[in-house]
Protein backbone atom coordinates (compact mmCIF):
# COMPACT_ATOMS: atom_id res chain seq x y z
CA UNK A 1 -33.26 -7.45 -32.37
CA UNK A 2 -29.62 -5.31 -32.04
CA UNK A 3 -28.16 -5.02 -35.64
CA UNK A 4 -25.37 -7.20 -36.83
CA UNK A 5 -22.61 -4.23 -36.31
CA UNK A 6 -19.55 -5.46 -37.63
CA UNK A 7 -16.05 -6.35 -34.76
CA UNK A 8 -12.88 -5.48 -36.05
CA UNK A 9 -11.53 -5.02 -32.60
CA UNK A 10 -9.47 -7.99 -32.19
CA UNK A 11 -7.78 -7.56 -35.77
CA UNK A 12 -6.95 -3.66 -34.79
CA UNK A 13 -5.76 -4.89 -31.52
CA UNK A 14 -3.36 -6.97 -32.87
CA UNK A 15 -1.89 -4.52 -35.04
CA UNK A 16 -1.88 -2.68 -32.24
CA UNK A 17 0.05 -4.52 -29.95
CA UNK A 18 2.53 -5.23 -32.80
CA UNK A 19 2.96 -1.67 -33.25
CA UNK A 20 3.42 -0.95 -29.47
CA UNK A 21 0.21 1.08 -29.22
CA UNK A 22 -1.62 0.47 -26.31
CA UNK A 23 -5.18 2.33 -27.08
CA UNK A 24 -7.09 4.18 -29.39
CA UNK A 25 -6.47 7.41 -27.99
CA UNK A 26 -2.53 6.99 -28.30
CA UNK A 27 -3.21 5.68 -32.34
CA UNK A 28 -5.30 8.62 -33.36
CA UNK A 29 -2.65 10.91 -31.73
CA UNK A 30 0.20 9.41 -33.47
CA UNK A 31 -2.10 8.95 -36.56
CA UNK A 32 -2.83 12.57 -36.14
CA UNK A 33 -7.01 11.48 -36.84
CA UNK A 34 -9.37 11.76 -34.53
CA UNK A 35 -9.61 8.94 -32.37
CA UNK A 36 -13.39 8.46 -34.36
CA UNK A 37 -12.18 7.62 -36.93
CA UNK A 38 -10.37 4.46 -34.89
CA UNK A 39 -13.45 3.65 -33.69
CA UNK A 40 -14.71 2.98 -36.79
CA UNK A 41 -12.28 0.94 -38.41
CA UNK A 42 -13.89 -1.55 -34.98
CA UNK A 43 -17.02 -1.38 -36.23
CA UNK A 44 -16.34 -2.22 -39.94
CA UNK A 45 -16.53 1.09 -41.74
CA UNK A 46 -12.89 0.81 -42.98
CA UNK A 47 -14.42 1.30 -46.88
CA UNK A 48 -16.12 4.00 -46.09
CA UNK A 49 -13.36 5.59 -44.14
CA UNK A 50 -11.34 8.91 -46.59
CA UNK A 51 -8.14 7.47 -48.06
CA UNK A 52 -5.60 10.27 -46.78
CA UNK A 53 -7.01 9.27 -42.89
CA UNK A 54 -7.03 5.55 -43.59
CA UNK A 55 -2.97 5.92 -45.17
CA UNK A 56 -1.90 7.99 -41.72
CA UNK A 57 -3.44 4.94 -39.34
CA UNK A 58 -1.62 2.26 -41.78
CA UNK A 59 1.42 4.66 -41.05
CA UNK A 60 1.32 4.88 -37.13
CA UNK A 61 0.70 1.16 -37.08
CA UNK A 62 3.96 0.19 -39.39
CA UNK A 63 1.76 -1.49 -42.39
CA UNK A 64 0.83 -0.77 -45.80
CA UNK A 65 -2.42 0.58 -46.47
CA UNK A 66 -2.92 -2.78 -48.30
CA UNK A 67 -2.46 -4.59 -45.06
CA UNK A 68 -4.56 -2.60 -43.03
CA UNK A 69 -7.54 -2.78 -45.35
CA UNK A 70 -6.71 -6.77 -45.63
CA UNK A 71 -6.97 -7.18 -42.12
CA UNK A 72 -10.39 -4.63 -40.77
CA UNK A 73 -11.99 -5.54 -44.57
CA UNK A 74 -10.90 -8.65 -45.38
CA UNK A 75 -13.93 -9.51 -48.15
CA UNK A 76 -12.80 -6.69 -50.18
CA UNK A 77 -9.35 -6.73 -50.73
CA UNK A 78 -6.54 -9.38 -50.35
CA UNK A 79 -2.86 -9.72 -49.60
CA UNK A 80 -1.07 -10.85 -52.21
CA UNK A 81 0.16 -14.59 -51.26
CA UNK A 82 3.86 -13.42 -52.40
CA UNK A 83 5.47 -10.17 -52.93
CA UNK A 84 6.79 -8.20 -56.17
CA UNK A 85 10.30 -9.73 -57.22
CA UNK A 86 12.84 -7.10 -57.98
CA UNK A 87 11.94 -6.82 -61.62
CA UNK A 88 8.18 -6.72 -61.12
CA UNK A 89 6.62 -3.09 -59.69
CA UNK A 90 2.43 -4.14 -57.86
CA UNK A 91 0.19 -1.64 -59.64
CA UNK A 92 -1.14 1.19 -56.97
CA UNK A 93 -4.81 0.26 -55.12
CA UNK A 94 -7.53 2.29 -55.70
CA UNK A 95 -7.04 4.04 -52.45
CA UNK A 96 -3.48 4.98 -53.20
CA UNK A 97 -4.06 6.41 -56.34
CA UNK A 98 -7.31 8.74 -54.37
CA UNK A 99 -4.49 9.59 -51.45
CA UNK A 100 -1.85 10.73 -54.07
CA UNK A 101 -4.35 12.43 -55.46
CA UNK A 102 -4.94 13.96 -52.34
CA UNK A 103 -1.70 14.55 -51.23
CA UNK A 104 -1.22 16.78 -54.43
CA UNK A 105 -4.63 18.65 -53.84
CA UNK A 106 -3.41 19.40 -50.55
CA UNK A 107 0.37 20.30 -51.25
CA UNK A 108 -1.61 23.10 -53.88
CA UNK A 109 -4.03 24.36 -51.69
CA UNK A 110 -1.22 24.81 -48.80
CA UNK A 111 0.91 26.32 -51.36
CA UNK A 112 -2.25 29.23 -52.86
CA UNK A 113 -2.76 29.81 -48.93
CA UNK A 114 0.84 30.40 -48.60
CA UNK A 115 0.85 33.01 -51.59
CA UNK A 116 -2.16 34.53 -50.38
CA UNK A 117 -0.97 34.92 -46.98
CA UNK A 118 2.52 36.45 -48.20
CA UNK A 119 0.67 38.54 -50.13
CA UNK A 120 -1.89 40.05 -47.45
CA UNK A 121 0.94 40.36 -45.22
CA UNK A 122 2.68 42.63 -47.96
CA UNK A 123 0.54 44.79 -48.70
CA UNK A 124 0.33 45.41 -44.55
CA UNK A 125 4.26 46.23 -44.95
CA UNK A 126 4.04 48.41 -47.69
CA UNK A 127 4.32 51.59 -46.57
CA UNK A 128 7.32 49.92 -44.33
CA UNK A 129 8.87 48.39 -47.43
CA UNK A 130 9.00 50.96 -49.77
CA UNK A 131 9.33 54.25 -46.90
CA UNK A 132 12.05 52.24 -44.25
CA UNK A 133 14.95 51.99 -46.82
CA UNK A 134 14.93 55.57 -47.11
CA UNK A 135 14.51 56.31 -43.42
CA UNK A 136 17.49 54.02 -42.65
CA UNK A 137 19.77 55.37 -45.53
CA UNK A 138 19.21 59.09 -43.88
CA UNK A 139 19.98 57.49 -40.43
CA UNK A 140 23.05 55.80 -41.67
CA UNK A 141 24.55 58.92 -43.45
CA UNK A 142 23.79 61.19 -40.04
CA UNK A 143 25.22 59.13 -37.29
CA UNK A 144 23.73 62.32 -34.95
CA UNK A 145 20.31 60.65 -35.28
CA UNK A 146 19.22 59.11 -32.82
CA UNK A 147 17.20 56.88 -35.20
CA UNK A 148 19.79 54.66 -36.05
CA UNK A 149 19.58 53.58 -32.98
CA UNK A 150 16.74 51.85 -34.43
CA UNK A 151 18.08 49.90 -36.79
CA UNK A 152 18.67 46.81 -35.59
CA UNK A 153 15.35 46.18 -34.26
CA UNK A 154 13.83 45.77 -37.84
CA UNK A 155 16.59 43.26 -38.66
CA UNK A 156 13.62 40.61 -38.05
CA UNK A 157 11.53 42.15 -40.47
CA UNK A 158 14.17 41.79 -43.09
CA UNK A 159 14.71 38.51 -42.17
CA UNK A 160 11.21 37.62 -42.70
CA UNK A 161 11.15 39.52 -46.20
CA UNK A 162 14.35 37.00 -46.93
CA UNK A 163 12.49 34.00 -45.99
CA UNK A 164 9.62 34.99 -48.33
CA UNK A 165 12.25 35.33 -50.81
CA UNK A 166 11.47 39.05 -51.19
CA UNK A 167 14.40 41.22 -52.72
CA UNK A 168 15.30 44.47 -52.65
CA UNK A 169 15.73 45.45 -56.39
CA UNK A 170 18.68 48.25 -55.11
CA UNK A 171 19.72 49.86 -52.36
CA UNK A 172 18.73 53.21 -51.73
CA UNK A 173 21.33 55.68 -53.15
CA UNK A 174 22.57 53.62 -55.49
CA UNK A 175 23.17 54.56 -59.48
CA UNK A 176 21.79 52.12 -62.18
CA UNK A 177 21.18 51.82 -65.21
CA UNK A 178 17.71 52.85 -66.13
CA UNK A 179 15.09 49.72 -66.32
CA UNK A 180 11.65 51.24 -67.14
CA UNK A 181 10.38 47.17 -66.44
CA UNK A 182 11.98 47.92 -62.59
CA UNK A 183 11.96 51.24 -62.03
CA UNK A 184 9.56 54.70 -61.82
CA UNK A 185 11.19 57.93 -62.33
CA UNK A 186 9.75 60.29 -60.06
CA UNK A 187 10.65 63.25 -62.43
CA UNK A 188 11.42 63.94 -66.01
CA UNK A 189 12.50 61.10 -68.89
CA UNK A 190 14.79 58.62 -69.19
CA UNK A 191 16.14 56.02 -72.02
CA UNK A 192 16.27 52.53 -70.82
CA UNK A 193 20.05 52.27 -69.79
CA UNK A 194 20.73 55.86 -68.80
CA UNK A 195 22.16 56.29 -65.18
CA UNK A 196 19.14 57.04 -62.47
CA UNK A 197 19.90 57.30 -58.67
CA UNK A 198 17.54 55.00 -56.31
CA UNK A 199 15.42 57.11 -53.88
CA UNK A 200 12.69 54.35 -53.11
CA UNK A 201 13.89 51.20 -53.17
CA UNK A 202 11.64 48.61 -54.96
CA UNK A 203 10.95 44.69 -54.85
CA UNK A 204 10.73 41.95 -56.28
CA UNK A 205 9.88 38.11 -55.18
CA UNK A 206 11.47 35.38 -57.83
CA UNK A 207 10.42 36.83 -61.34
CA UNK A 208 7.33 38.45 -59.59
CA UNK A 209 7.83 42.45 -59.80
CA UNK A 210 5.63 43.75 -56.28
CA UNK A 211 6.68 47.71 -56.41
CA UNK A 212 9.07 49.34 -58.68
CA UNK A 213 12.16 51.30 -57.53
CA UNK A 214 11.51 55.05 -57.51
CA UNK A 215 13.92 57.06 -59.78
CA UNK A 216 15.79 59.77 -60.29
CA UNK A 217 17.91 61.56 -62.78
CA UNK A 218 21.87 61.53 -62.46
């Protein structure tokens, strides 16, 4: 005897057609799911379905998650027969509350992958970020080099070092007061304040200190 399986094809089809989706293949692409997971929602298994993937269908098809779990599991959960008035605010479902949830989860992951990423990627540069500065300052004082003929073409990298909000903490040749938090003399003492000369320059990203500026004395 075949099992009782569950047809929520016709309700899906409907919301379907009033979303102007004409298969499963075009909602799972503008869900962004796989087209699986459509497949289930036919065959009943809307519950059982993650809330972040059930929230991107109820997008593509124009409807609140509410509605689409009204419609493909209709002994569960109910529309409400009228809507909130103006004054009154409906209390989030279960499954919005787990997608929020979600949503921040993911929004903190994609941020630590982002850090960790910048990060790797710095420590690749560093030898570029701390030795280039330098280069280009000696290029840029000897205009009989032909290396500053090369300047230009690490404008990109700079740019990327921008977008990471990565700062130089001074230009190379520069005189500043001494900041022992900042700065590495590469000879001799200093008092915090006293004039030094930037030979290295150093960075920083937001209040995040990566390599101090290398020092010297006035």
């Amino acid at each position: 005897m075949a099992a009782n399986i569950p047809d929520y094809a016709p309700q899906l089809q409907r919301l379907m057609q009033q979303a102007g989706i004409s298969s499963d293949r075009e909602l799972s692409q503008k869900a962004g799911v796989p087209e699986i997971q459509v497949i289930r929602l036919r065959r009943g298994l809307a519950l059982k379905t993650r809330a972040d993937i059930l929230l991107k269908i109820s997008q593509a098809l124009q409807i609140s998650l509410t509605e689409l779990l009204a419609t493909l599991a209709p002994d569960f959960v109910e529309l409400e027969k009228a809507p909130p008035t103006a004054l009154e605010k409906a209390p989030p479902t279960a499954l919005e509350q787990e997608y929020q949830r979600l949503q921040v989860a993911i929004a903190q992951q994609r941020e630590s992958l982002m850090q960790e990423f910048q990060l790797a990627s710095v420590q690749i540069l560093e030898s570029w970020m701390l030795q280039w500065p330098t280069a280009a300052s000696k290029a840029q004082e000897n205009h009989n080099l032909r290396a500053q003929k090369l300047l230009p073409l690490l404008r990109p990298v700079e740019q990327l070092l921008q977008h990471w909000g990565i700062e130089a903490i001074a230009p190379v040749g520069a005189e500043i007061p001494y900041n022992p938090q900042q700065h590495q003399l590469i000879e001799g003492t200093a008092q915090a304040g006293e004039p030094v000369k930037v030979r290295y320059t150093g960075y920083t990203q937001g209040d995040k200190l990566l390599y101090r500026a290398k020092v010297s004395l006035v």
